[in-house]
PDB file of N, CA and C in Angstrom:
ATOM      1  N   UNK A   1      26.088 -33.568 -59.648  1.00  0.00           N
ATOM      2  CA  UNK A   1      24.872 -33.690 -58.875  1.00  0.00           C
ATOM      3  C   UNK A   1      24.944 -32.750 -57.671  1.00  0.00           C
ATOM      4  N   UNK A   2      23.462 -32.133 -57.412  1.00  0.00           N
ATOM      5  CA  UNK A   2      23.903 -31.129 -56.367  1.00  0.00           C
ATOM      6  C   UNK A   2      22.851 -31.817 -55.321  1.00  0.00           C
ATOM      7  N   UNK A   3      23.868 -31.664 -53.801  1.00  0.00           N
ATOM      8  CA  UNK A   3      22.861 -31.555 -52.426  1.00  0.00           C
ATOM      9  C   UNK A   3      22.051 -30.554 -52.179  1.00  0.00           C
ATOM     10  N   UNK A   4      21.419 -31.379 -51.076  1.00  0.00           N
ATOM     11  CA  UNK A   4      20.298 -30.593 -51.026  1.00  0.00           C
ATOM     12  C   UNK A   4      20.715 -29.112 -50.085  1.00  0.00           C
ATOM     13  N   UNK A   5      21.621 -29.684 -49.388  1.00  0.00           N
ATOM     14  CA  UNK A   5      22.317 -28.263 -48.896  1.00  0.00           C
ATOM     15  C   UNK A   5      22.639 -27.186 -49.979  1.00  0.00           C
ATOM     16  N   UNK A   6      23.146 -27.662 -50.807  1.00  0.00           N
ATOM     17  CA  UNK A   6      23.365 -26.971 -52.244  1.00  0.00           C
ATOM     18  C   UNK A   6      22.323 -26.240 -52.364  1.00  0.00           C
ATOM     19  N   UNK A   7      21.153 -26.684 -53.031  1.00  0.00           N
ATOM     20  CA  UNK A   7      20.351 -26.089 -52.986  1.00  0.00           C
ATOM     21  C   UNK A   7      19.707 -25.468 -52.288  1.00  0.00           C
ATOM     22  N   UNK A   8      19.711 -25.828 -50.922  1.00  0.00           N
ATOM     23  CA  UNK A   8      19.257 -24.496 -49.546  1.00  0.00           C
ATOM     24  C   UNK A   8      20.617 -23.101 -49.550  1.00  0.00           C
ATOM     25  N   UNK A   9      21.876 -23.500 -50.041  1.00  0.00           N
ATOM     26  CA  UNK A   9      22.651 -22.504 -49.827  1.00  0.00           C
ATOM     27  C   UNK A   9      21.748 -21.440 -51.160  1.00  0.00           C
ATOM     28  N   UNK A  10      21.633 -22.135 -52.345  1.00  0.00           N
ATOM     29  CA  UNK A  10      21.022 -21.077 -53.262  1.00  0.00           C
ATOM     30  C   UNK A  10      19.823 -20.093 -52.706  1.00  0.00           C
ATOM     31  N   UNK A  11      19.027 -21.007 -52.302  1.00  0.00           N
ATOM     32  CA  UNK A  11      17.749 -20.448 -51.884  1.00  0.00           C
ATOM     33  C   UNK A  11      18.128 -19.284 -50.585  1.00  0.00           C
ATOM     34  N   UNK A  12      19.028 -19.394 -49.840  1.00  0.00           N
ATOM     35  CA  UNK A  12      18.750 -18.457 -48.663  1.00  0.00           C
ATOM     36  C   UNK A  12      19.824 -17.318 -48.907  1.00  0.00           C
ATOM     37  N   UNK A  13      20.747 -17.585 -49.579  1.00  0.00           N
ATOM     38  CA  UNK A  13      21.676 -16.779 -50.326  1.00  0.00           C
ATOM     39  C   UNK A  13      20.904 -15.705 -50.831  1.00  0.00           C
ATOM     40  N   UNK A  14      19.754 -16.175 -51.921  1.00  0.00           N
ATOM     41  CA  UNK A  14      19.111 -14.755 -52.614  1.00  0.00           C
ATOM     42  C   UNK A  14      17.771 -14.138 -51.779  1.00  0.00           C
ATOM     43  N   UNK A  15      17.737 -15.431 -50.698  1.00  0.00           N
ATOM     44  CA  UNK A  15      16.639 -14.951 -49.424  1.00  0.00           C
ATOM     45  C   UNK A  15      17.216 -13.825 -48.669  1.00  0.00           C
ATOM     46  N   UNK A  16      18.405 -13.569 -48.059  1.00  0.00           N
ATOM     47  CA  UNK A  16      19.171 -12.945 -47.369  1.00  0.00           C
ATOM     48  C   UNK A  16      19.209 -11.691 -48.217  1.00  0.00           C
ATOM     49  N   UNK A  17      19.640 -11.834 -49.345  1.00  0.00           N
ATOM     50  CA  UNK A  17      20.286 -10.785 -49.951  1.00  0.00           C
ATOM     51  C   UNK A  17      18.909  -9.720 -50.151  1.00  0.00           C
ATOM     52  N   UNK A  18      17.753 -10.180 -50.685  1.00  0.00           N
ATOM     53  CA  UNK A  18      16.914  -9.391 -50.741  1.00  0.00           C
ATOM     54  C   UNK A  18      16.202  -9.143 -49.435  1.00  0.00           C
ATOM     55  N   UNK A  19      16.073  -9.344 -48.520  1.00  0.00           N
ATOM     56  CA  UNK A  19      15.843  -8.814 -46.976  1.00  0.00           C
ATOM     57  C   UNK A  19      16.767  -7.896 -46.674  1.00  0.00           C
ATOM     58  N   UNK A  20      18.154  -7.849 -46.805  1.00  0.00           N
ATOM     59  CA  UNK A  20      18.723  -6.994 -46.950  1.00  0.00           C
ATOM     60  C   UNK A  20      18.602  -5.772 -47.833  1.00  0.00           C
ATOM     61  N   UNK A  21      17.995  -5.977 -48.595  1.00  0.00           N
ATOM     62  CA  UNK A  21      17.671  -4.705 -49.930  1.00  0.00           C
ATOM     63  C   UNK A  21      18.797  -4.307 -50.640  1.00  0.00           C
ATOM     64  N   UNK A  22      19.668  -5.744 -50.947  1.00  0.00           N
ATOM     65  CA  UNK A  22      20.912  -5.869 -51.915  1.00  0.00           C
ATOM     66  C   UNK A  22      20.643  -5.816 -52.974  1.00  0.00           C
ATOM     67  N   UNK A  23      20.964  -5.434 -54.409  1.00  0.00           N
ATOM     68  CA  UNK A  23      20.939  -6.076 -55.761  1.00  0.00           C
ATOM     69  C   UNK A  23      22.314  -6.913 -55.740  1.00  0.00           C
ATOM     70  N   UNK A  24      21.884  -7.768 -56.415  1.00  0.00           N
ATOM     71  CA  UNK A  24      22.989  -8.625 -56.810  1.00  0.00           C
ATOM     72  C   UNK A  24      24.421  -7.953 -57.418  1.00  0.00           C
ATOM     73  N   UNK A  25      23.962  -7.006 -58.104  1.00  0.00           N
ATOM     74  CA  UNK A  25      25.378  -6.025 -58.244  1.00  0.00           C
ATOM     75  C   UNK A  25      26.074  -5.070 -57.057  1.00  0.00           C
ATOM     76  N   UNK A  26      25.616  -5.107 -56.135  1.00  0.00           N
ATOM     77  CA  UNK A  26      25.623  -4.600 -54.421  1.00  0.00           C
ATOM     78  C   UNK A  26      26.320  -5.453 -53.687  1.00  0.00           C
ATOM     79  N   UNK A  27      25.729  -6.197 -53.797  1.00  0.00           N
ATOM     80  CA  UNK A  27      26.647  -7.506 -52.923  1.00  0.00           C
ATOM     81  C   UNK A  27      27.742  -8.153 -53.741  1.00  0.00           C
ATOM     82  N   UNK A  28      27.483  -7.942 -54.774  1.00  0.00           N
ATOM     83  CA  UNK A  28      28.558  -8.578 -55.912  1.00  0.00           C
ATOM     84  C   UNK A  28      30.058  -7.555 -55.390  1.00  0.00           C
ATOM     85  N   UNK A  29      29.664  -5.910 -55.513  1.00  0.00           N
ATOM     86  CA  UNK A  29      30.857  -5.047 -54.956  1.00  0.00           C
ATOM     87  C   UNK A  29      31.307  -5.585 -53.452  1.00  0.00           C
ATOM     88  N   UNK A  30      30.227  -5.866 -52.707  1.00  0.00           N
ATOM     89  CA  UNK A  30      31.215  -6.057 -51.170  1.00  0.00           C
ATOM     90  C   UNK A  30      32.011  -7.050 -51.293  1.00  0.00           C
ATOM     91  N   UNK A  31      31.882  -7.896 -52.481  1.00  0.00           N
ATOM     92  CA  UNK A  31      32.548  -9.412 -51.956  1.00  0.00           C
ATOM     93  C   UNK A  31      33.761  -9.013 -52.654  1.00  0.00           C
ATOM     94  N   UNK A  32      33.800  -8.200 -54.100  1.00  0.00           N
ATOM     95  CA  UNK A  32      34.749  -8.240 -55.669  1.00  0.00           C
ATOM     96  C   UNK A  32      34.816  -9.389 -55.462  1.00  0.00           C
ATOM     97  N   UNK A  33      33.082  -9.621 -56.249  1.00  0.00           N
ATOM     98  CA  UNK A  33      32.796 -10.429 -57.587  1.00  0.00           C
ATOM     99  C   UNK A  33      32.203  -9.846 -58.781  1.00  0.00           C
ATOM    100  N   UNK A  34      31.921 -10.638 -59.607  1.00  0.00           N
ATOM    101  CA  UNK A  34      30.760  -9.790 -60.830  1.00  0.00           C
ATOM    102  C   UNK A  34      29.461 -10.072 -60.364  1.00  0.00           C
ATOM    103  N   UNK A  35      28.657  -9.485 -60.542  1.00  0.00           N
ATOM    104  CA  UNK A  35      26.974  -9.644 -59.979  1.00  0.00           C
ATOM    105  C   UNK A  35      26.617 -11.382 -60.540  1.00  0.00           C
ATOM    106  N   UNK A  36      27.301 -11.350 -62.160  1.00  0.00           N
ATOM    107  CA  UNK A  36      27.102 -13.012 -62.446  1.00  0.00           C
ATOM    108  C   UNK A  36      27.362 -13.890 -61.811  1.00  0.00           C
ATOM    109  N   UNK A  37      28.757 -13.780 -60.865  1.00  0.00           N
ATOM    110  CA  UNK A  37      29.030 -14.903 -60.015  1.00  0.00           C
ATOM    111  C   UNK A  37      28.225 -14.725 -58.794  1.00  0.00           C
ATOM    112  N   UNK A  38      27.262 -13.950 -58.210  1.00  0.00           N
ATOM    113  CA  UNK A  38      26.268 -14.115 -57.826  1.00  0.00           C
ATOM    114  C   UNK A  38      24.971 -14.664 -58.143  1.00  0.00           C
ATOM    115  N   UNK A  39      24.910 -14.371 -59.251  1.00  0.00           N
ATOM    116  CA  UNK A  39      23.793 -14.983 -60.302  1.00  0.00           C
ATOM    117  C   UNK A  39      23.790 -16.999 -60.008  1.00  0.00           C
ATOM    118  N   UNK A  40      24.963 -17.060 -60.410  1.00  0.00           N
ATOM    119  CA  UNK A  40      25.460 -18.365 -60.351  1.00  0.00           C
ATOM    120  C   UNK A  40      25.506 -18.889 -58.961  1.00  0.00           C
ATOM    121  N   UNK A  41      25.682 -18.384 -58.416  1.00  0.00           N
ATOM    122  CA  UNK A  41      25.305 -19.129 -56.609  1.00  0.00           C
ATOM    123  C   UNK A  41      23.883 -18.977 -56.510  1.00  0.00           C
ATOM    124  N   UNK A  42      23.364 -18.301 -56.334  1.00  0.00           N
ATOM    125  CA  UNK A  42      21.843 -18.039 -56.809  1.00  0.00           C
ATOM    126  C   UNK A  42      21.155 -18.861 -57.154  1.00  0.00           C
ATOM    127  N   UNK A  43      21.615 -19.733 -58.359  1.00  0.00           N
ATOM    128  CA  UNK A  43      21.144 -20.228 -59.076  1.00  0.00           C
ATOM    129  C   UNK A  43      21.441 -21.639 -59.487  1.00  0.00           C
ATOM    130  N   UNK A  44      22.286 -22.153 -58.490  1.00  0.00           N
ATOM    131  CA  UNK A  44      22.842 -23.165 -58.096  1.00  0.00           C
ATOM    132  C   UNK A  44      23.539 -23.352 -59.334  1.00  0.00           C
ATOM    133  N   UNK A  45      24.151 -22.692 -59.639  1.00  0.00           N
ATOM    134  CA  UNK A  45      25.014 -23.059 -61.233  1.00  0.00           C
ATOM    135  C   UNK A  45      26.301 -23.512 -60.660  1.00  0.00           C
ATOM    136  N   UNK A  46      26.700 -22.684 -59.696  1.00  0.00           N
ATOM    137  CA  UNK A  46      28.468 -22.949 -58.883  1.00  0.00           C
ATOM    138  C   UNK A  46      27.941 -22.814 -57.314  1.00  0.00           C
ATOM    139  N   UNK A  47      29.077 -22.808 -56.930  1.00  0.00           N
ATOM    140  CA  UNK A  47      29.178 -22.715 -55.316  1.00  0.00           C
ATOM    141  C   UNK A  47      30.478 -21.978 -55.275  1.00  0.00           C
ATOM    142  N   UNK A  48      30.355 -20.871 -54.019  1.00  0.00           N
ATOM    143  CA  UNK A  48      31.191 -20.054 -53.901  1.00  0.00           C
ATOM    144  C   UNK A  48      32.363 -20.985 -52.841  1.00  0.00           C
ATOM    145  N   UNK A  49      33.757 -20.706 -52.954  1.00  0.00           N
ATOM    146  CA  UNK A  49      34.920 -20.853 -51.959  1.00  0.00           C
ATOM    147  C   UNK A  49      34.313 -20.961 -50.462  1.00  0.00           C
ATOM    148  N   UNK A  50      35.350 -21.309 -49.964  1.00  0.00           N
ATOM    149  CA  UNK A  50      35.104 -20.956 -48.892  1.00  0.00           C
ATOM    150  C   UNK A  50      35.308 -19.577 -47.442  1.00  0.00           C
ATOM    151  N   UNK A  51      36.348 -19.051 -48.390  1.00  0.00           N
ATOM    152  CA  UNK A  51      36.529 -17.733 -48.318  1.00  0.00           C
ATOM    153  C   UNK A  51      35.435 -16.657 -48.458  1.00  0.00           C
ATOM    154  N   UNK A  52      34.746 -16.812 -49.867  1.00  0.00           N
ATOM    155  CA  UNK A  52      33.985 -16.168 -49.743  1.00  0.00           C
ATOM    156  C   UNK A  52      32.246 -16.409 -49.217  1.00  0.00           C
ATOM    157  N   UNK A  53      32.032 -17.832 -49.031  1.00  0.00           N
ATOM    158  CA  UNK A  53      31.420 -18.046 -47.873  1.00  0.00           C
ATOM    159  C   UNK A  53      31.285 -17.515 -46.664  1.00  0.00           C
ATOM    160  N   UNK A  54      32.659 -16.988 -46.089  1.00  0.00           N
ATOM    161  CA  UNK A  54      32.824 -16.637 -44.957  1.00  0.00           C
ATOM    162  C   UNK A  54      32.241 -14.855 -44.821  1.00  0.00           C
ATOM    163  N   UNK A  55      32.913 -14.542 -46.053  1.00  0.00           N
ATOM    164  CA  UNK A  55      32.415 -12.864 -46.141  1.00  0.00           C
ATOM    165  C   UNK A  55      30.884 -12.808 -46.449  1.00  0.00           C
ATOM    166  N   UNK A  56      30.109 -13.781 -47.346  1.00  0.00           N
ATOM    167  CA  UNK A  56      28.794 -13.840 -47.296  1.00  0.00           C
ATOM    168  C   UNK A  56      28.239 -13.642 -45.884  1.00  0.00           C
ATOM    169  N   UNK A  57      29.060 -14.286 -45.154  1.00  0.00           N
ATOM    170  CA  UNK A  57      27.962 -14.705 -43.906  1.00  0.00           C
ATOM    171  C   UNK A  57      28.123 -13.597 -43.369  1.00  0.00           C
ATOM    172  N   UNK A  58      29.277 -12.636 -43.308  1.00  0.00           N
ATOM    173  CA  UNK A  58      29.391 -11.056 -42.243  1.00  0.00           C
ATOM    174  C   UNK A  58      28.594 -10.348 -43.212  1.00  0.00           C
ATOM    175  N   UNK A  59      28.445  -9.832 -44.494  1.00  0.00           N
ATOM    176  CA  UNK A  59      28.042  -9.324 -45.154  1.00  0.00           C
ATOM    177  C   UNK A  59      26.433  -9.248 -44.834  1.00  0.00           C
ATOM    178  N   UNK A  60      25.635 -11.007 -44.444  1.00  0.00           N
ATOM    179  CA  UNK A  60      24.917 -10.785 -44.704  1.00  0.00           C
ATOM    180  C   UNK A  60      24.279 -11.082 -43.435  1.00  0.00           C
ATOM    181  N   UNK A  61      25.390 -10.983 -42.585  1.00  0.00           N
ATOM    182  CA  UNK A  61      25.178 -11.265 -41.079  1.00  0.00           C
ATOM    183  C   UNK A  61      24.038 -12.855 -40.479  1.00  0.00           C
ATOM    184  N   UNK A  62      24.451 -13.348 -41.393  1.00  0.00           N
ATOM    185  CA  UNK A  62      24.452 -14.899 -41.296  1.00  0.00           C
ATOM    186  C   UNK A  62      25.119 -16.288 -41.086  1.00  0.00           C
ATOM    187  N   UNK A  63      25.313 -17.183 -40.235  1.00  0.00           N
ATOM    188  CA  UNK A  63      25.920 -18.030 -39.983  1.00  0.00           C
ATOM    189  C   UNK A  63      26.430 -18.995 -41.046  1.00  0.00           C
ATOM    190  N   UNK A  64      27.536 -19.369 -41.168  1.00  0.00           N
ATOM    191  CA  UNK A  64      27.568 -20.182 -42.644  1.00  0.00           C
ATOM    192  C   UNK A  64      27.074 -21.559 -42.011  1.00  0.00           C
ATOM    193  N   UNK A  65      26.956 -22.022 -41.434  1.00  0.00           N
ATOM    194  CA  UNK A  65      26.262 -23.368 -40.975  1.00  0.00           C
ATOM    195  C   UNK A  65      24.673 -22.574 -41.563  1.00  0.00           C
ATOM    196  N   UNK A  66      23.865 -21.491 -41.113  1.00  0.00           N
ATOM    197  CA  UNK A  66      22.795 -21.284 -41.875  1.00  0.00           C
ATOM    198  C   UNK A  66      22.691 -20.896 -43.100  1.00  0.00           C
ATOM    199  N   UNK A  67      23.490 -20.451 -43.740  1.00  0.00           N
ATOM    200  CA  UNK A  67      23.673 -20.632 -45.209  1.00  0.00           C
ATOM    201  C   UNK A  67      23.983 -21.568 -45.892  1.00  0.00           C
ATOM    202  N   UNK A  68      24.265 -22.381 -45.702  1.00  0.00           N
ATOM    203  CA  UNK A  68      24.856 -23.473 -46.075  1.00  0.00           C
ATOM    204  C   UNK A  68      23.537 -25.118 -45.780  1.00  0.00           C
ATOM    205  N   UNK A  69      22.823 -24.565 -44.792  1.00  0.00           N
ATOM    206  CA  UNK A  69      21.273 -25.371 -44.406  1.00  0.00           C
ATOM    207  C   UNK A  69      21.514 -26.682 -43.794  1.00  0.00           C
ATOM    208  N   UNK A  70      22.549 -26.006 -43.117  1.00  0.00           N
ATOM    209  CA  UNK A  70      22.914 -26.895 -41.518  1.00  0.00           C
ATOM    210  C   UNK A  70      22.297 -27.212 -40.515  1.00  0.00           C
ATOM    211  N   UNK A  71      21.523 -25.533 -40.179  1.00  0.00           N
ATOM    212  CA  UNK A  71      21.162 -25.053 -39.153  1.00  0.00           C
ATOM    213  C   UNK A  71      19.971 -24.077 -39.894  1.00  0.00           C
ATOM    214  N   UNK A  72      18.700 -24.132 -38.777  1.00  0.00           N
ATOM    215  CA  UNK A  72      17.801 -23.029 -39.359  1.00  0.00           C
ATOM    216  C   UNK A  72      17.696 -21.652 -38.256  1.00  0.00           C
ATOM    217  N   UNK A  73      18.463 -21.874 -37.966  1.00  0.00           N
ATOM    218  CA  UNK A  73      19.124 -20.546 -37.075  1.00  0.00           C
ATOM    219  C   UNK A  73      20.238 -19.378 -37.737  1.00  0.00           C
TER     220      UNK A  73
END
């Protein structure tokens, strides 16, 4: 069963990424992942580490409390 944070991390994850003018295979290289395991956060299929949580958030110059839909800041 997924939270609803869960599901705000999906949603602002591929919100971010395309404001940025990422493809999913773009951001997939900054992290070394495959674009699928982007797909899959995306898409609430998985949830990424917390490691790479952390590089999401510099990457995408976002707070992981706001990625994560802690905070709408």
């Amino acid at each position: 069963m997924y939270t609803s944070n869960m599901i705000k991390f999906a949603e602002r994850l591929k919100e971010l990424r395309e404001e940025k003018g990422l493809t999913r295979a773009q951001l997939a290289k900054i992290l070394n992942v495959t674009p699928r395991m982007v797909a899959f956060w995306e898409t609430n299929e998985r949830m990424c580490s917390v490691e790479t949580l952390i590089l999401l958030s510099r990457a995408l110059n976002a707070s992981t409390d706001f990625l994560l839909g802690l905070t709408d800041f």
